[in-house]
Protein backbone atom coordinates (compact mmCIF):
# COMPACT_ATOMS: atom_id res chain seq x y z
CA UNK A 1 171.20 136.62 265.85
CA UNK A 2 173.89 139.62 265.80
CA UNK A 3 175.76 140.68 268.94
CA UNK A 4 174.83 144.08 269.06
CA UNK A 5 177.24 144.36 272.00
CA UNK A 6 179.83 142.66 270.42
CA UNK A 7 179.82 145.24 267.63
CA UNK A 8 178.94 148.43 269.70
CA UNK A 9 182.55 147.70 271.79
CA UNK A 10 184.87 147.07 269.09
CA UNK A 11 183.59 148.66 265.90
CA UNK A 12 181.59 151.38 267.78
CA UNK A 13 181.88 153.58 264.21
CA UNK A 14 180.69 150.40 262.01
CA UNK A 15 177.91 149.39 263.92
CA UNK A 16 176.31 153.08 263.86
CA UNK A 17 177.33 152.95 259.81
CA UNK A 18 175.63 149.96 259.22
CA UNK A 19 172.16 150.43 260.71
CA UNK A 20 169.77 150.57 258.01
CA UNK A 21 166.56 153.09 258.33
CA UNK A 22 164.55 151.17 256.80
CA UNK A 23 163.23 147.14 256.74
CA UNK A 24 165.98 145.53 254.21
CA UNK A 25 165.39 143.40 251.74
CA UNK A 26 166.41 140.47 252.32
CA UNK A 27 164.81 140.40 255.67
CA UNK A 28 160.93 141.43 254.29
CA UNK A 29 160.19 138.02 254.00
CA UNK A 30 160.53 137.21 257.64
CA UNK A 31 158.55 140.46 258.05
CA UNK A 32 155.86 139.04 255.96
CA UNK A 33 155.97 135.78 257.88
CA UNK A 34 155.55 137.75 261.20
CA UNK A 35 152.70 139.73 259.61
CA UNK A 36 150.70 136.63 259.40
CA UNK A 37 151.84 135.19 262.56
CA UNK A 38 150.52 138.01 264.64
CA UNK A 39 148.09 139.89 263.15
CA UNK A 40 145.80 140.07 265.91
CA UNK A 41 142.97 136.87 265.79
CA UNK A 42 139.81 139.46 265.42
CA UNK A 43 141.36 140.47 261.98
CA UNK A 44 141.72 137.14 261.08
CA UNK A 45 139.92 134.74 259.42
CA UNK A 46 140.92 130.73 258.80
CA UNK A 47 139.61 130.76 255.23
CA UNK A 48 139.32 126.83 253.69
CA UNK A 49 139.58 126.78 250.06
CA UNK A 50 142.36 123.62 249.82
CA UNK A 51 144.55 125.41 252.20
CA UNK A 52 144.33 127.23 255.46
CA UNK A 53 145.24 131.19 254.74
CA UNK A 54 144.30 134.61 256.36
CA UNK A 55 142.40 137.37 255.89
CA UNK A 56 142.01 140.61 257.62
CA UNK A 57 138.62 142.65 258.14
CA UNK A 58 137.95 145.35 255.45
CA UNK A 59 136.88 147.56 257.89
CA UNK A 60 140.05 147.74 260.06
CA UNK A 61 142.08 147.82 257.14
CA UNK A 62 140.03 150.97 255.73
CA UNK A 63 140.79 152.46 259.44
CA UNK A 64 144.20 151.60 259.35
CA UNK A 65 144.78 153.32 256.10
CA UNK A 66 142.62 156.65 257.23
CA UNK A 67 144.79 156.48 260.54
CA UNK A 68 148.30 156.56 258.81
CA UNK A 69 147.09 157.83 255.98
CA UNK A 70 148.54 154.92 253.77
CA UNK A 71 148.27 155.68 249.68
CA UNK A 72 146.50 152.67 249.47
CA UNK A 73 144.04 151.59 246.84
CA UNK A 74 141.38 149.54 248.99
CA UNK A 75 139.00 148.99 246.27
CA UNK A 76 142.20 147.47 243.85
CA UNK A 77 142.95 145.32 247.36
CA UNK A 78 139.48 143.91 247.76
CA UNK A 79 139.01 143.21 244.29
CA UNK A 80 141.52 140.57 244.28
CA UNK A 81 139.67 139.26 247.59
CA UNK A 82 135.91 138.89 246.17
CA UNK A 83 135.43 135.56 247.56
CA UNK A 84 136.99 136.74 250.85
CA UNK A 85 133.64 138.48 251.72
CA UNK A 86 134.24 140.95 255.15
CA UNK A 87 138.02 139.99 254.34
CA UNK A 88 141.26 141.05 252.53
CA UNK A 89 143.87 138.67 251.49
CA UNK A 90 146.67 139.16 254.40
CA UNK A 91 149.14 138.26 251.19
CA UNK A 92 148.01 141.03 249.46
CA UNK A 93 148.04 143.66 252.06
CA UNK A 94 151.99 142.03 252.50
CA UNK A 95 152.44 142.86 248.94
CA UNK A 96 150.79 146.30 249.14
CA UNK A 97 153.11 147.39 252.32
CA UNK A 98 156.21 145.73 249.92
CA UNK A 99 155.39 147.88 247.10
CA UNK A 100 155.18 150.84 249.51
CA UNK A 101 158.98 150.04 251.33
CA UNK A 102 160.69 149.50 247.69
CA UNK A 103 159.61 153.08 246.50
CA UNK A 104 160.48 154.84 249.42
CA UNK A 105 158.01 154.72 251.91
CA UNK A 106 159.15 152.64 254.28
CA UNK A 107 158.11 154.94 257.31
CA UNK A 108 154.47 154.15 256.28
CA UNK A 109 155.15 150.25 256.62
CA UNK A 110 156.88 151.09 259.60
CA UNK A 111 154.01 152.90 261.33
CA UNK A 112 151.40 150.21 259.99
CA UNK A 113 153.92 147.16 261.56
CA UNK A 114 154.09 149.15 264.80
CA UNK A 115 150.22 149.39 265.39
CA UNK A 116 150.25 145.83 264.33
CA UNK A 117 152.87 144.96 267.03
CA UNK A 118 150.83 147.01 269.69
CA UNK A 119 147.70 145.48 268.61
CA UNK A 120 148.69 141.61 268.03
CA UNK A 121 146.99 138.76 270.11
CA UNK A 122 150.52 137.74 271.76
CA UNK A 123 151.95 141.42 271.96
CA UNK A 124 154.95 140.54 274.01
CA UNK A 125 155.98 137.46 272.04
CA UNK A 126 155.38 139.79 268.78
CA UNK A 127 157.53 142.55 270.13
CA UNK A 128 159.88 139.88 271.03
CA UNK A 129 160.57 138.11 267.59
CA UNK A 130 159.74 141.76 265.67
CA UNK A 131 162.60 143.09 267.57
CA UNK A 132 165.27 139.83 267.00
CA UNK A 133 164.22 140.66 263.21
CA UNK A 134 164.99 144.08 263.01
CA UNK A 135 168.14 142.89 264.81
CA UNK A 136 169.18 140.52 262.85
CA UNK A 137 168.60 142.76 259.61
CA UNK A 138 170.76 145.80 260.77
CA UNK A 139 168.06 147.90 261.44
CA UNK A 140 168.00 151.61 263.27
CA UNK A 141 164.90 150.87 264.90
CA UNK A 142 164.37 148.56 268.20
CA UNK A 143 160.86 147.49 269.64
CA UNK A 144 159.65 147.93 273.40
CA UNK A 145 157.98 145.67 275.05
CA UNK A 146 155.05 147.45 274.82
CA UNK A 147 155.67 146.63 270.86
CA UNK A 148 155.98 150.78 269.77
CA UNK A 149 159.31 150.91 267.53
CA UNK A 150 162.12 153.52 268.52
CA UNK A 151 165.42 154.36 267.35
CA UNK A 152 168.33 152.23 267.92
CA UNK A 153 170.73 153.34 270.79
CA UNK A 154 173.59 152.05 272.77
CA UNK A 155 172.11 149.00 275.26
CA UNK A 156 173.71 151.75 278.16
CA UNK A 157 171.78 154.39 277.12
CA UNK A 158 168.59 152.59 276.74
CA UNK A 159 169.30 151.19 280.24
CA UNK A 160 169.57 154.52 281.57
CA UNK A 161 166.38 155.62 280.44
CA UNK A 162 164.48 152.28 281.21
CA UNK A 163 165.93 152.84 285.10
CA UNK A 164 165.29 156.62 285.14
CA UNK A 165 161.47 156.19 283.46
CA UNK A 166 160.85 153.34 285.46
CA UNK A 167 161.04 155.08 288.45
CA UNK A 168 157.51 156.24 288.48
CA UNK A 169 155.99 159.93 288.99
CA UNK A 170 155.53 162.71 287.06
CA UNK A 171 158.74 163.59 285.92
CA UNK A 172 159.20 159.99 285.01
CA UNK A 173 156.01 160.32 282.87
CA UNK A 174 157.92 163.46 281.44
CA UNK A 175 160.41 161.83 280.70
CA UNK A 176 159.29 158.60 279.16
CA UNK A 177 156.83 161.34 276.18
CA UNK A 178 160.48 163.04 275.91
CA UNK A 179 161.84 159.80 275.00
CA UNK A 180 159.27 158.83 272.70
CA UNK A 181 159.22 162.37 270.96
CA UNK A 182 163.29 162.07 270.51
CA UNK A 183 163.50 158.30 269.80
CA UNK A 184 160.22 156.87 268.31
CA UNK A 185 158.66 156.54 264.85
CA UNK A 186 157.22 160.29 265.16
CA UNK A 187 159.73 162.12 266.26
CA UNK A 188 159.40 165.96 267.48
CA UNK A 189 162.39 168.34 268.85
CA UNK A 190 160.26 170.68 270.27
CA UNK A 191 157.89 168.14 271.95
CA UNK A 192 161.07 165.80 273.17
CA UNK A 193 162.62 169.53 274.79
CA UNK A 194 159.64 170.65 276.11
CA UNK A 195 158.48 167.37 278.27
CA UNK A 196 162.51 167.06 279.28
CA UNK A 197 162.64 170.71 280.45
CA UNK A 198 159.39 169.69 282.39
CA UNK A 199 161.04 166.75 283.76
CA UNK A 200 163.89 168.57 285.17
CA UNK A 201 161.53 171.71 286.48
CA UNK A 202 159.46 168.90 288.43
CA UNK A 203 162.43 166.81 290.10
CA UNK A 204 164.68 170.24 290.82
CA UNK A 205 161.69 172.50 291.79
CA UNK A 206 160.95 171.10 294.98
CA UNK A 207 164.65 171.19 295.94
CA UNK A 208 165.84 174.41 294.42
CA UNK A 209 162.83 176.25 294.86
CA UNK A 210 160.24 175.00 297.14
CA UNK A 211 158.11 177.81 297.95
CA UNK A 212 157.32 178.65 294.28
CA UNK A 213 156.29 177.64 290.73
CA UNK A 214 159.59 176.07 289.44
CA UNK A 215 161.28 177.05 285.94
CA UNK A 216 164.21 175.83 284.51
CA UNK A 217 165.87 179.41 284.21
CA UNK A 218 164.85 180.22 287.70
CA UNK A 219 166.56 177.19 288.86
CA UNK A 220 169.67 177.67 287.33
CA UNK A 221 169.88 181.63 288.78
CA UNK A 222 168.91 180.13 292.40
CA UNK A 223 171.92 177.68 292.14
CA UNK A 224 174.09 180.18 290.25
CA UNK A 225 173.31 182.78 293.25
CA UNK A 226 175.35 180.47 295.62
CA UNK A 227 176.95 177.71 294.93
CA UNK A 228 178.00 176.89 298.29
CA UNK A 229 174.87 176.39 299.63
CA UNK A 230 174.90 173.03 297.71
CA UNK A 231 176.72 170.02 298.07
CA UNK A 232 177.16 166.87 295.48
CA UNK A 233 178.08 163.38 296.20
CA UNK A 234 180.95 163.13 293.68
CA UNK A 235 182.64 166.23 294.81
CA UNK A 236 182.31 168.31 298.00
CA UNK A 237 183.70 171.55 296.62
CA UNK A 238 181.93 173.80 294.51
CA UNK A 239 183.12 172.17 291.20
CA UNK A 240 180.76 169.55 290.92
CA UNK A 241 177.52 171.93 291.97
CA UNK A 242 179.31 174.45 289.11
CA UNK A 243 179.51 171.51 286.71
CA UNK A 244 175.95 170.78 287.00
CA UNK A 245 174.86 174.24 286.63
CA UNK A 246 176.67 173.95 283.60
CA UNK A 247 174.60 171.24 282.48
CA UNK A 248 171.60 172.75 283.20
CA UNK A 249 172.65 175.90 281.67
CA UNK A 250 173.70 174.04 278.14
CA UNK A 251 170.43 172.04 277.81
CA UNK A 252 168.26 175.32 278.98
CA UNK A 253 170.56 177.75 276.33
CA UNK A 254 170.29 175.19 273.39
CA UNK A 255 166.67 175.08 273.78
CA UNK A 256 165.14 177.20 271.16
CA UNK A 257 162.23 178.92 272.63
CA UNK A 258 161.66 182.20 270.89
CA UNK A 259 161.39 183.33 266.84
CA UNK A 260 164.11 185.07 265.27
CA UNK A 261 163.63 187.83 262.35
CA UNK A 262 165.69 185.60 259.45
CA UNK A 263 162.35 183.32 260.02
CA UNK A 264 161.30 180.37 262.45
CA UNK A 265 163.94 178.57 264.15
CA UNK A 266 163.70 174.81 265.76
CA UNK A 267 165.67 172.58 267.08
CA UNK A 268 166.53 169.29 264.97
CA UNK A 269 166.22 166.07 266.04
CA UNK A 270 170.07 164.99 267.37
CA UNK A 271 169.96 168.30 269.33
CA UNK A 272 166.93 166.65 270.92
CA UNK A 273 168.23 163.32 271.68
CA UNK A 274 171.36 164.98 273.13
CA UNK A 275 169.12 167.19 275.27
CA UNK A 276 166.92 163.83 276.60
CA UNK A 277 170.30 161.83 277.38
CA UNK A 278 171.59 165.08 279.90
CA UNK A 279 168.05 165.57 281.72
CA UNK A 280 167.91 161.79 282.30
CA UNK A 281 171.07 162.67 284.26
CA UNK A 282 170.33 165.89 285.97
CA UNK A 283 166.58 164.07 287.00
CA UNK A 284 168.12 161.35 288.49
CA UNK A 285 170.40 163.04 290.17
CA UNK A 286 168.34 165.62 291.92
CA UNK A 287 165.57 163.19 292.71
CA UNK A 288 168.32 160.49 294.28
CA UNK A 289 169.28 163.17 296.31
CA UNK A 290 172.81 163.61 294.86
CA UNK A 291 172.01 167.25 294.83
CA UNK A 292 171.52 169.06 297.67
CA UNK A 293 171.58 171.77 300.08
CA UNK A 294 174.52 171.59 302.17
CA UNK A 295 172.58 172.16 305.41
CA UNK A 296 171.19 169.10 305.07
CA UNK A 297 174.31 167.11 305.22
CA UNK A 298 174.44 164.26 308.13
């Protein structure tokens, strides 16, 4: 297995390069392997005709293909199955998704092998060894171990987030669909900036403004008003309290929230992630307590 953190310290540039976005080829018939392996027992049936092989039930795979909307031919599929009865040929599902990743579709196959991860009978072990694949063939997608795929970071950043979501409460909750949105199979600017701005309106709030309905502008003026009247751990001048209104004021400015007359405007998708990495930071830091009025000083 690679050393991702072997690569990310000295060929930081190279290991970003190298990251494929989709499932390579030369490691799809691992993923194949897997696909067998853990496709979930209640799909499965141990077919004897000379050899032991698998099938999955019709019906799921009709659901799976309204769910994700897969161009799939499910009559051509079963017909290849007749004898299979309730069942379709796990092989030729395999070969189905296969056809699917070599003309460019790979983020269908990659949505169908996530709901299989979530789904499997052994869904930690699944995530497990789906994850070491990916791994092992350069890929820009990771697994949880809740088996959902996401995008590939740094391990520091992903420990940062695990710590900060982990925490528990409601801006952790915010924080963990703000993740999701920015790094996961579907992702969304607008939805990964709106649940972050929530995040940091729910752990500053209460601090900043405690005797009314917090927003993330509102926040900003109350610590802009006077800085002084706030203290941080790293510094105990007003630099550090300036530097994070700073923050605040970057993520709340580059958050596009209103239409323009040259047309719609959005955020992309790096401005996102950018935007989820500094509210981690600014969340953790007002809800640790290394923010905060300087009356309250021991």
């Amino acid at each position: 297995m690679t050393d991702d953190n072997f690569l990310q310290r000295h060929y930081p540039d190279q290991w970003q390069d190298a990251l494929v976005e989709d499932i390579p080829d030369h490691t799809w018939p691992q993923m194949e392997v897997w696909f067998v392996i853990y496709a979930p027992k209640h799909l499965v049936a141990h077919l004897t005709g000379g050899r032991k092989a698998f099938g999955i039930r019709i019906g799921w795979v009709a659901h799976l293909i309204n769910r994700l909307h897969l161009p799939i031919d499910l009559p051509r599929i079963t017909s290849t199955s007749a004898s299979w009865g309730k069942h379709v040929k796990a092989a030729d599902l395999a070969n189905v998704l296969n056809t699917l990743r070599t003309s460019g579709r790979s983020p269908l196959v990659l949505a169908v092998v996530e709901t299989l991860c979530v789904e499997a009978d052994q869904p930690e072990r699944a995530a497990e060894d789906l994850d070491r694949l990916l791994a092992d063939g350069s890929s820009a997608w990771t697994v949880t171990p809740e088996g959902r795929l996401e995008r590939r970071v740094t391990a520091e950043a992903r420990e940062a987030a695990a710590v900060a979501i982990g925490r528990g409460g409601a801006a952790s909750d915010h924080l963990a669909r703000a993740w999701s949105a920015a790094f996961g199979l579907n992702p969304s600017a607008p939805a990964a900036y709106l649940e972050a701005n929530q995040a940091i309106e729910v752990a500053a709030g209460p601090i900043v403004l405690p005797k009314e309905p917090p927003s993330t502008g509102k926040i900003i003026a109350a610590l802009d008003m006077k800085p002084s009247k706030w203290s941080h751990v790293l510094v105990a001048d007003d630099g550090a309290v300036e530097s994070t209104i700073a923050m605040l004021r970057m993520f709340w400015q580059s958050n596009v929230r209103h239409g323009t007359l040259a047309g719609p405007a959005r955020n992309n998708i790096s401005e996102a992630q950018a935007a989820v990495h500094l509210a981690i930071v600014l969340v953790e830091w007002f809800r640790s307590g290394a923010i905060k009025r300087s009356d309250e000083e021991n």
